[in-house]
N, C-alpha and C. Protein backbone atom coordinates (compact mmCIF):
# COMPACT_ATOMS: atom_id res chain seq x y z
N UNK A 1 -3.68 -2.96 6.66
CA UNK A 1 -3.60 -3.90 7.76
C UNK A 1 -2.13 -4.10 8.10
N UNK A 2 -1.37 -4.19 9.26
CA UNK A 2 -0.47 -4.26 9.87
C UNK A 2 -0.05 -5.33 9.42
N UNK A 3 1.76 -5.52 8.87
CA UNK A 3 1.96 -7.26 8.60
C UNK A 3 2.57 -8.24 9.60
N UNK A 4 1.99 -7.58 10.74
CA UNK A 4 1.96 -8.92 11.81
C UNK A 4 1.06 -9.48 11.84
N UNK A 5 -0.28 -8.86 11.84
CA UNK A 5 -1.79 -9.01 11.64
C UNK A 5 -1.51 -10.31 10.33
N UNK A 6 -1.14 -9.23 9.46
CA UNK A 6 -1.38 -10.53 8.21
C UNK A 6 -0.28 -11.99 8.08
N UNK A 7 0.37 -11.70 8.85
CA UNK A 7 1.90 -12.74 8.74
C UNK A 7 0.73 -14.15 9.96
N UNK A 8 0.00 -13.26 11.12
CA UNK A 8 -0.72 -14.19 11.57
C UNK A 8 -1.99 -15.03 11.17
N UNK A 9 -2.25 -14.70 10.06
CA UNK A 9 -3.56 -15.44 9.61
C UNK A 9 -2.74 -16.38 9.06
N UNK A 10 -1.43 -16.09 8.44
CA UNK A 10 -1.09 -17.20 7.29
C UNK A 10 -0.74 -18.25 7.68
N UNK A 11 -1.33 -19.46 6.96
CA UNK A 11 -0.60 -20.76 7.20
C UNK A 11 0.36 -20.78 6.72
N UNK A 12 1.27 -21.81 6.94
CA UNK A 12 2.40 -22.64 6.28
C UNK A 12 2.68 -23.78 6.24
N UNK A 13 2.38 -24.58 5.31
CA UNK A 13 2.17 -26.28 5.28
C UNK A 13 3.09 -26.74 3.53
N UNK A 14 2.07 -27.68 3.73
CA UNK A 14 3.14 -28.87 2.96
C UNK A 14 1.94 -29.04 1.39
N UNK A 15 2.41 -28.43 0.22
CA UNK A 15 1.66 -29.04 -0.46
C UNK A 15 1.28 -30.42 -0.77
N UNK A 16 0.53 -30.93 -0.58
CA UNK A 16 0.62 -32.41 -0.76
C UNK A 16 -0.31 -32.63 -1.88
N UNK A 17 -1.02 -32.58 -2.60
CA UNK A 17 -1.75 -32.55 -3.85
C UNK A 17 -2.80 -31.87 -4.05
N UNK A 18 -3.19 -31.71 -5.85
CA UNK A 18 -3.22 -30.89 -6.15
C UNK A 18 -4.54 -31.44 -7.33
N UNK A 19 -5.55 -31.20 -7.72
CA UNK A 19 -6.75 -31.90 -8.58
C UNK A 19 -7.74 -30.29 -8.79
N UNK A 20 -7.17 -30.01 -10.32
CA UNK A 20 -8.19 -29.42 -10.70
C UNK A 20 -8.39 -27.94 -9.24
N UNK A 21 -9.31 -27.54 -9.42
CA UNK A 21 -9.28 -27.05 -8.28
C UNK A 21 -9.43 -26.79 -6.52
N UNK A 22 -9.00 -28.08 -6.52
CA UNK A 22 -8.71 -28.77 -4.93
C UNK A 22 -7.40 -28.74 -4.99
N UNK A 23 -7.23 -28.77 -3.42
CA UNK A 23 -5.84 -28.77 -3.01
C UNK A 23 -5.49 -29.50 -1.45
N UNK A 24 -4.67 -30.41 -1.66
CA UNK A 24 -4.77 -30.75 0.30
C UNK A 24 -3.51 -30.41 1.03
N UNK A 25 -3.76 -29.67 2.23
CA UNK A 25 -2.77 -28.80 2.94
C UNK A 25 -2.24 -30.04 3.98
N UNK A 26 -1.22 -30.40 4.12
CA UNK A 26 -0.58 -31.30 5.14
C UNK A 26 0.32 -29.80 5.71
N UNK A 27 0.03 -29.77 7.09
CA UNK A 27 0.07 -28.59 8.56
C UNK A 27 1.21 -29.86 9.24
N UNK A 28 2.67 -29.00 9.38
CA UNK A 28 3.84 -29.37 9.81
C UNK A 28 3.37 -30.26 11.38
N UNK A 29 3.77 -30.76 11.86
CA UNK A 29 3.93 -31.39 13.66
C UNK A 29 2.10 -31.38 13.73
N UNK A 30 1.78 -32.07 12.49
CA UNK A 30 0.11 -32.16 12.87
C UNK A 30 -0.22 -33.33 12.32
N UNK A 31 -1.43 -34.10 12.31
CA UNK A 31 -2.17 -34.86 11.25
C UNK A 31 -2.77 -34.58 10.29
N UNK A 32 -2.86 -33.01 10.19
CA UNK A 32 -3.75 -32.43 9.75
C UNK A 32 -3.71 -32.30 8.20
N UNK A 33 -4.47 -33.29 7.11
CA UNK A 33 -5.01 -32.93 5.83
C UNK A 33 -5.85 -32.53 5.63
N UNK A 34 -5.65 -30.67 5.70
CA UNK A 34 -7.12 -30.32 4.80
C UNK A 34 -7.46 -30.12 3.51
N UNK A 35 -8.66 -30.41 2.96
CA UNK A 35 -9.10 -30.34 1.59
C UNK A 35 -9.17 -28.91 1.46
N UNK A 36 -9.25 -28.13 0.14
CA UNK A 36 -9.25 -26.73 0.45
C UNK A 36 -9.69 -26.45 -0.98
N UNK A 37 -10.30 -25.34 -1.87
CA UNK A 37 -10.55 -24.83 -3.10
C UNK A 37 -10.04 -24.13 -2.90
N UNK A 38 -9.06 -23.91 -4.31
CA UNK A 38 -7.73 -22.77 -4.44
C UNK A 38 -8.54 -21.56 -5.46
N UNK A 39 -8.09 -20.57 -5.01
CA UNK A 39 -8.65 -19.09 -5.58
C UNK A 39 -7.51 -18.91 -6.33
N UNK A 40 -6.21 -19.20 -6.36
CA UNK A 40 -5.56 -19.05 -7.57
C UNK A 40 -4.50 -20.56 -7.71
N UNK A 41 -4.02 -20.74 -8.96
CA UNK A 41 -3.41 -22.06 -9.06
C UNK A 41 -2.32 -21.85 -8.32
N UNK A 42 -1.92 -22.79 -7.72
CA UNK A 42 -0.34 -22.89 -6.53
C UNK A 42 0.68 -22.83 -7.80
N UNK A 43 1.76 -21.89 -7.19
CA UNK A 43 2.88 -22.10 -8.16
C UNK A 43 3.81 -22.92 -7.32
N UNK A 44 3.52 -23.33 -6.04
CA UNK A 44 4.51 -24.04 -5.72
C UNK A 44 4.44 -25.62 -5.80
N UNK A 45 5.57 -26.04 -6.17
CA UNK A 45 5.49 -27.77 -6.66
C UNK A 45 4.98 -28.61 -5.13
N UNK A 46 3.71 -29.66 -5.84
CA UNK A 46 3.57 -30.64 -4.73
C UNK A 46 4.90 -30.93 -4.34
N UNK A 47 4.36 -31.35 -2.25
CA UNK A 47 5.71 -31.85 -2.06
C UNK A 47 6.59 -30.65 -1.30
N UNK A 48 6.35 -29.43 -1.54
CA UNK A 48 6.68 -28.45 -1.21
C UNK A 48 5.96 -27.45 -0.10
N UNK A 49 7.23 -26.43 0.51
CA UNK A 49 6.16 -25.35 1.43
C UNK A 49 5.36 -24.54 0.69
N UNK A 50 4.53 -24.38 1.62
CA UNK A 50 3.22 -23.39 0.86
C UNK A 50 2.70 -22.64 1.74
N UNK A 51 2.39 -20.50 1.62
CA UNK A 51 2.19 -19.98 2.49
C UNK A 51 0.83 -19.37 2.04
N UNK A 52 -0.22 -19.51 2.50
CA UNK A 52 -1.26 -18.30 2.49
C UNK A 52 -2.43 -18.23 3.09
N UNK A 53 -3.63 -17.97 3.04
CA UNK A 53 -4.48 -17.74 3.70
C UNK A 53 -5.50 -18.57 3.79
N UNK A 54 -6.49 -19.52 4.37
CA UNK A 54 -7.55 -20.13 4.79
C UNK A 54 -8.44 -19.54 5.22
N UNK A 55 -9.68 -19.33 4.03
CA UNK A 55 -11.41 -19.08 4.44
C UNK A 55 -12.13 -19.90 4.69
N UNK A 56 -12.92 -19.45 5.34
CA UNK A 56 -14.21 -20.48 5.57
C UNK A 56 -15.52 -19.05 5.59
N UNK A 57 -16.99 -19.77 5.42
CA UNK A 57 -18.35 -19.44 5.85
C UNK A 57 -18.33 -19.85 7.28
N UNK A 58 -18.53 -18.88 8.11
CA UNK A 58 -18.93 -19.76 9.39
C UNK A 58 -20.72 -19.69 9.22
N UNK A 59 -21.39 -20.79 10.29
CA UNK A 59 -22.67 -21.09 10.16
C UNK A 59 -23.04 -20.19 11.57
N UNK A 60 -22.77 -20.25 12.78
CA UNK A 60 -22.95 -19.33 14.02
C UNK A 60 -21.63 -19.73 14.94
N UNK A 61 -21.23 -18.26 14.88
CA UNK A 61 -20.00 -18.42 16.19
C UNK A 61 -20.24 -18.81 17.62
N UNK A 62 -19.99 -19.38 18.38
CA UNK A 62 -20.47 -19.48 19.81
C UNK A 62 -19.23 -19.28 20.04
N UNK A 63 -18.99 -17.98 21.51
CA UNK A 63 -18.13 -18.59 22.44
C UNK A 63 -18.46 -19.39 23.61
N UNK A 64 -17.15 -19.96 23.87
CA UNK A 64 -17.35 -20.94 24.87
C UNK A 64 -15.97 -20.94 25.83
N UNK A 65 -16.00 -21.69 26.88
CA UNK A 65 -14.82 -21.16 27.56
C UNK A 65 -14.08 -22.49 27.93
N UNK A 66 -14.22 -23.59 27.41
CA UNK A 66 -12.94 -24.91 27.55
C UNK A 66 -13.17 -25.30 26.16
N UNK A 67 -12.45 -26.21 26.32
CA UNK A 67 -11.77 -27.02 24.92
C UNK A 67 -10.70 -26.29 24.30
N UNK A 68 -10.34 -27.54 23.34
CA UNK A 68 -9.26 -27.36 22.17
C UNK A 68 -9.05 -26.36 21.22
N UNK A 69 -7.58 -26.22 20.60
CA UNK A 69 -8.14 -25.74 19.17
C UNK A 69 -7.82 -27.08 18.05
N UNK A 70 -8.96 -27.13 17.35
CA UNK A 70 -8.70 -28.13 16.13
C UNK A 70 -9.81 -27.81 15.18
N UNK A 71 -9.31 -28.19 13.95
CA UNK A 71 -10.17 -28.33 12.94
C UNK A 71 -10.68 -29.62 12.76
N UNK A 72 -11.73 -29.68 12.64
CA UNK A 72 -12.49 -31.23 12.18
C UNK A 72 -13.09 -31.23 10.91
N UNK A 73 -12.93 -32.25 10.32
CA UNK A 73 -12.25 -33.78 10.34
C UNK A 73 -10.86 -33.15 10.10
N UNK A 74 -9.87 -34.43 11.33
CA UNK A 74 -8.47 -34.12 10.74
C UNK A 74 -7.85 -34.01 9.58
N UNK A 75 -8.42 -34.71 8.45
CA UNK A 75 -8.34 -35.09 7.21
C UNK A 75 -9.74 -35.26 6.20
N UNK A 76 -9.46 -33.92 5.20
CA UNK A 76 -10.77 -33.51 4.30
C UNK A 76 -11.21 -32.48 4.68
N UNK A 77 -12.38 -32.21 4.14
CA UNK A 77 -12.73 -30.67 3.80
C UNK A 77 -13.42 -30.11 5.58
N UNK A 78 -12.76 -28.99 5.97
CA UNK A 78 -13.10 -28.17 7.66
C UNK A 78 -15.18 -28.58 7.63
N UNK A 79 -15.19 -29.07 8.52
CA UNK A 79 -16.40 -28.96 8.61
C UNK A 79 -16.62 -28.14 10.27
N UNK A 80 -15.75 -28.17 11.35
CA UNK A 80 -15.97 -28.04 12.48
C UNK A 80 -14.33 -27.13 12.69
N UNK A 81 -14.73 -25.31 13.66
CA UNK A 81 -12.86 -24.97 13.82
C UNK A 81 -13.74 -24.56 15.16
N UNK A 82 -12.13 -24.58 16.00
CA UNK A 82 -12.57 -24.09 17.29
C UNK A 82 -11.48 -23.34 17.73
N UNK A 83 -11.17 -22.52 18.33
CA UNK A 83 -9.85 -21.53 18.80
C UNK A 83 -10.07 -20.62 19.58
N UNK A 84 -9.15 -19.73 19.65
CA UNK A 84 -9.03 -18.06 19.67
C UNK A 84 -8.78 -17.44 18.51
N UNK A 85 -9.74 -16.37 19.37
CA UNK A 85 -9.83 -14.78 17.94
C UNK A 85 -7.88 -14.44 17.81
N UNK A 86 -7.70 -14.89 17.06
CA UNK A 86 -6.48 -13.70 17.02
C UNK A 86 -6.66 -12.21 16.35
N UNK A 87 -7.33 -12.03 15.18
CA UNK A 87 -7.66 -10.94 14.75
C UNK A 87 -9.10 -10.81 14.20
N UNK A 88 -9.76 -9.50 14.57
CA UNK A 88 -11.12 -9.02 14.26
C UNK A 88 -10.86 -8.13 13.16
N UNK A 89 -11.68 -8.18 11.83
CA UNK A 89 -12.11 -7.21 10.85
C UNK A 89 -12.83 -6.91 10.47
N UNK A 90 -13.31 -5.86 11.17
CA UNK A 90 -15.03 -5.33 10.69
C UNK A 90 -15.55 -5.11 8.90
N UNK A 91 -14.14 -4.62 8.26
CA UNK A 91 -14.26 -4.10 7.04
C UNK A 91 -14.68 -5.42 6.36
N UNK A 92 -13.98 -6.54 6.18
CA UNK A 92 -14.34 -7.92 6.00
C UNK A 92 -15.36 -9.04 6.17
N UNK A 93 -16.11 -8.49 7.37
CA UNK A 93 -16.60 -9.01 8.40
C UNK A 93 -16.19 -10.72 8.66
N UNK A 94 -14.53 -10.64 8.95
CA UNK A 94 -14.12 -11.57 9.41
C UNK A 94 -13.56 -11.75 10.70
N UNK A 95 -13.56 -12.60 11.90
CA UNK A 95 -12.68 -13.21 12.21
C UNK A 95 -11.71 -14.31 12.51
N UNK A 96 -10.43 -13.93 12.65
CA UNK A 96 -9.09 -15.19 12.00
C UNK A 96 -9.35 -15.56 13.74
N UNK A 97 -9.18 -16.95 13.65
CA UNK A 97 -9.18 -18.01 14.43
C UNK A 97 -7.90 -18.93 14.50
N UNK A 98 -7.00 -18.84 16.06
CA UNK A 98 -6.55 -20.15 16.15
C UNK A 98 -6.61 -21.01 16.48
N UNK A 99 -7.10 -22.10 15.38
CA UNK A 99 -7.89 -23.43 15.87
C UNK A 99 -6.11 -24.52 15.48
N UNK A 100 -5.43 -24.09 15.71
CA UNK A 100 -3.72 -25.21 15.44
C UNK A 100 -3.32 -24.62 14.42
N UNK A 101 -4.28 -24.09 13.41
CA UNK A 101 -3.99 -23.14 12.26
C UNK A 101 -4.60 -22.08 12.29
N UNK A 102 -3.82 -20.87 11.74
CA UNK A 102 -4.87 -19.61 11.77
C UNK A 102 -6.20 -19.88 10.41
N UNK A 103 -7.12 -19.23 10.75
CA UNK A 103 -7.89 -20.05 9.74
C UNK A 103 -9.03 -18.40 9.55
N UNK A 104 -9.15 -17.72 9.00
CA UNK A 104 -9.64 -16.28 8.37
C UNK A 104 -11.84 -17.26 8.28
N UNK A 105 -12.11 -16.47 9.11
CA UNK A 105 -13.75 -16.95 8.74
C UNK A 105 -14.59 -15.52 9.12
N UNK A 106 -15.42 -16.01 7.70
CA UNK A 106 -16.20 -14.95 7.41
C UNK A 106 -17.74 -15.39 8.30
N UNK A 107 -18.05 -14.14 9.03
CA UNK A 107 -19.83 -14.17 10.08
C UNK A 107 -20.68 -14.38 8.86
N UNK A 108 -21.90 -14.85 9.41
CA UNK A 108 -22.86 -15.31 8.95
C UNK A 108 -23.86 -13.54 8.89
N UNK A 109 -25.19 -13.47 8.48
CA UNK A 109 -25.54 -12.31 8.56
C UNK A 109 -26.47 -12.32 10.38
N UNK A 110 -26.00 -13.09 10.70
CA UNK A 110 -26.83 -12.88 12.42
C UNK A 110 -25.97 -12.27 13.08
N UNK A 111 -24.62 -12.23 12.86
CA UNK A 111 -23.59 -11.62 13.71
C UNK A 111 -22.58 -10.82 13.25
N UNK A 112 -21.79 -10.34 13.23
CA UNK A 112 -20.71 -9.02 12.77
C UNK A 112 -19.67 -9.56 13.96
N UNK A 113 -18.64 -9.59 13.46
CA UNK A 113 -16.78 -9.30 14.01
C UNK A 113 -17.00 -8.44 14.89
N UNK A 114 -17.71 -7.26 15.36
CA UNK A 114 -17.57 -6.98 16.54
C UNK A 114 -18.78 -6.84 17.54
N UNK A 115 -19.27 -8.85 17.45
CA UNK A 115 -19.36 -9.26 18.74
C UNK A 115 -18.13 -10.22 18.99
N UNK A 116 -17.20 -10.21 18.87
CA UNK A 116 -16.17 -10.90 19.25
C UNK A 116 -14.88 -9.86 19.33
N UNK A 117 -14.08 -10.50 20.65
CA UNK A 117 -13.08 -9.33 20.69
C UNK A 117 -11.57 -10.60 20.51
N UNK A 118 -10.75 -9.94 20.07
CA UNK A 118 -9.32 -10.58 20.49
C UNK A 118 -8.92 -11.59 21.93
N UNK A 119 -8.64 -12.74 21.47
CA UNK A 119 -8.59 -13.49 22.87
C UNK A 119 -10.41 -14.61 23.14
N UNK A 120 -11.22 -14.24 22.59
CA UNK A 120 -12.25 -14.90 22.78
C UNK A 120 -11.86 -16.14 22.22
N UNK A 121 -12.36 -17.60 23.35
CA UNK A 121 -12.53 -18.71 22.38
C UNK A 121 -13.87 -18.91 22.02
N UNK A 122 -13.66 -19.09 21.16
CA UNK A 122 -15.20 -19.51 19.63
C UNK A 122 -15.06 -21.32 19.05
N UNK A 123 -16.16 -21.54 18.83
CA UNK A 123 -16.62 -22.76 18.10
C UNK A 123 -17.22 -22.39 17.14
N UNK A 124 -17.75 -23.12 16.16
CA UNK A 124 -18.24 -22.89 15.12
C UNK A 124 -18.14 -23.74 14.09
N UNK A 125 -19.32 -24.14 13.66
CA UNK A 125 -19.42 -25.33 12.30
C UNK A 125 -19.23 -24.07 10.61
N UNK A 126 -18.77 -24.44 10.15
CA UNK A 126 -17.95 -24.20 8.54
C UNK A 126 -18.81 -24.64 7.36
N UNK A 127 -19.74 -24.11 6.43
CA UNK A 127 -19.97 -24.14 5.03
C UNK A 127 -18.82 -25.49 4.35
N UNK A 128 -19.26 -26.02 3.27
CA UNK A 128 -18.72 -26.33 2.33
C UNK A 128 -18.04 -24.99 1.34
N UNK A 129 -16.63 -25.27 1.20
CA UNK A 129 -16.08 -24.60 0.03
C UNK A 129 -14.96 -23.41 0.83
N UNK A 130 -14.01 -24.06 1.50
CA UNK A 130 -13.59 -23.34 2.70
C UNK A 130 -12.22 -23.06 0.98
N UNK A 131 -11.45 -22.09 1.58
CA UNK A 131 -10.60 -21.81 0.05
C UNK A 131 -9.33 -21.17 0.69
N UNK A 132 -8.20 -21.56 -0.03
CA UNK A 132 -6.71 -21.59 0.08
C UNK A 132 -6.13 -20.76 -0.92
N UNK A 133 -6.08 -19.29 -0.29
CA UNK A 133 -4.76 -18.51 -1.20
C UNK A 133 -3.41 -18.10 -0.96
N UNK A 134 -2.98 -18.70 -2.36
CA UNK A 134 -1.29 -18.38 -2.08
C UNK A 134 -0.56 -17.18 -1.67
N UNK A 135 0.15 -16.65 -0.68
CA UNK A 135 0.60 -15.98 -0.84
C UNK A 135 1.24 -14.94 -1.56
N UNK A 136 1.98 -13.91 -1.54
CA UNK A 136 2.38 -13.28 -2.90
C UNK A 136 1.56 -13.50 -4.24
């Protein structure tokens, strides 16, 4: 995969704490605290920047053609993302969404990554257990 492709999925936020295996992402010029399950332990100290990737389950993609991008609830675990496709991966069967953050979501088995092209805006409600990996 190209590392513009991948430099664009990645977040970059603010560790703000850290429990066992939860983690909450504070997103720079936002409100945004999300709750997140970490796939590997953060080596970087709360309090600190933090770069890597955001999954989710999506439940059914819809596109749609107004609104925002945001994740809902501003604060706690994604239950609701809405954006543009920035990148499609069939091999994965993901696509990364910018909903204010790039945010990597995996299709449900009703749909496949390529019914969606680059540039589409999508809605979509999110699984419990959306997960935060560190970079490097």
């Amino acid at each position: 995969m190209p590392e513009t492709v991948m430099n664009a999925k990645q977040v970059t936020g603010v560790l703000d704490a850290v429990d066992g295996d939860v983690m909450f992402l504070r997103v720079p010029e936002s409100s945004y605290r999300i709750q997140l399950q970490v796939t590997a332990t953060p080596a970087t100290p709360v309090g600190k920047r933090i770069t890597g990737l955001i999954h989710v389950q999506a439940r059914r993609i819809d596109k749609v053609g107004t609104g925002g991008r945001y994740v809902e609830p501003v604060e706690g675990r994604p239950r609701r993302v809405q954006g543009s496709v920035i990148a499609v991966d069939p091999t994965d069967r993901t696509i990364t969404v910018n909903a204010g953050v790039p945010i990597v979501c995996r299709t449900d088995e009703r749909q496949t990554p390529a019914d969606f092209e680059v540039g589409d805006f999508v809605t979509m409600g999110v699984n419990a257990g959306a997960t935060f990996t560190p970079a490097g």
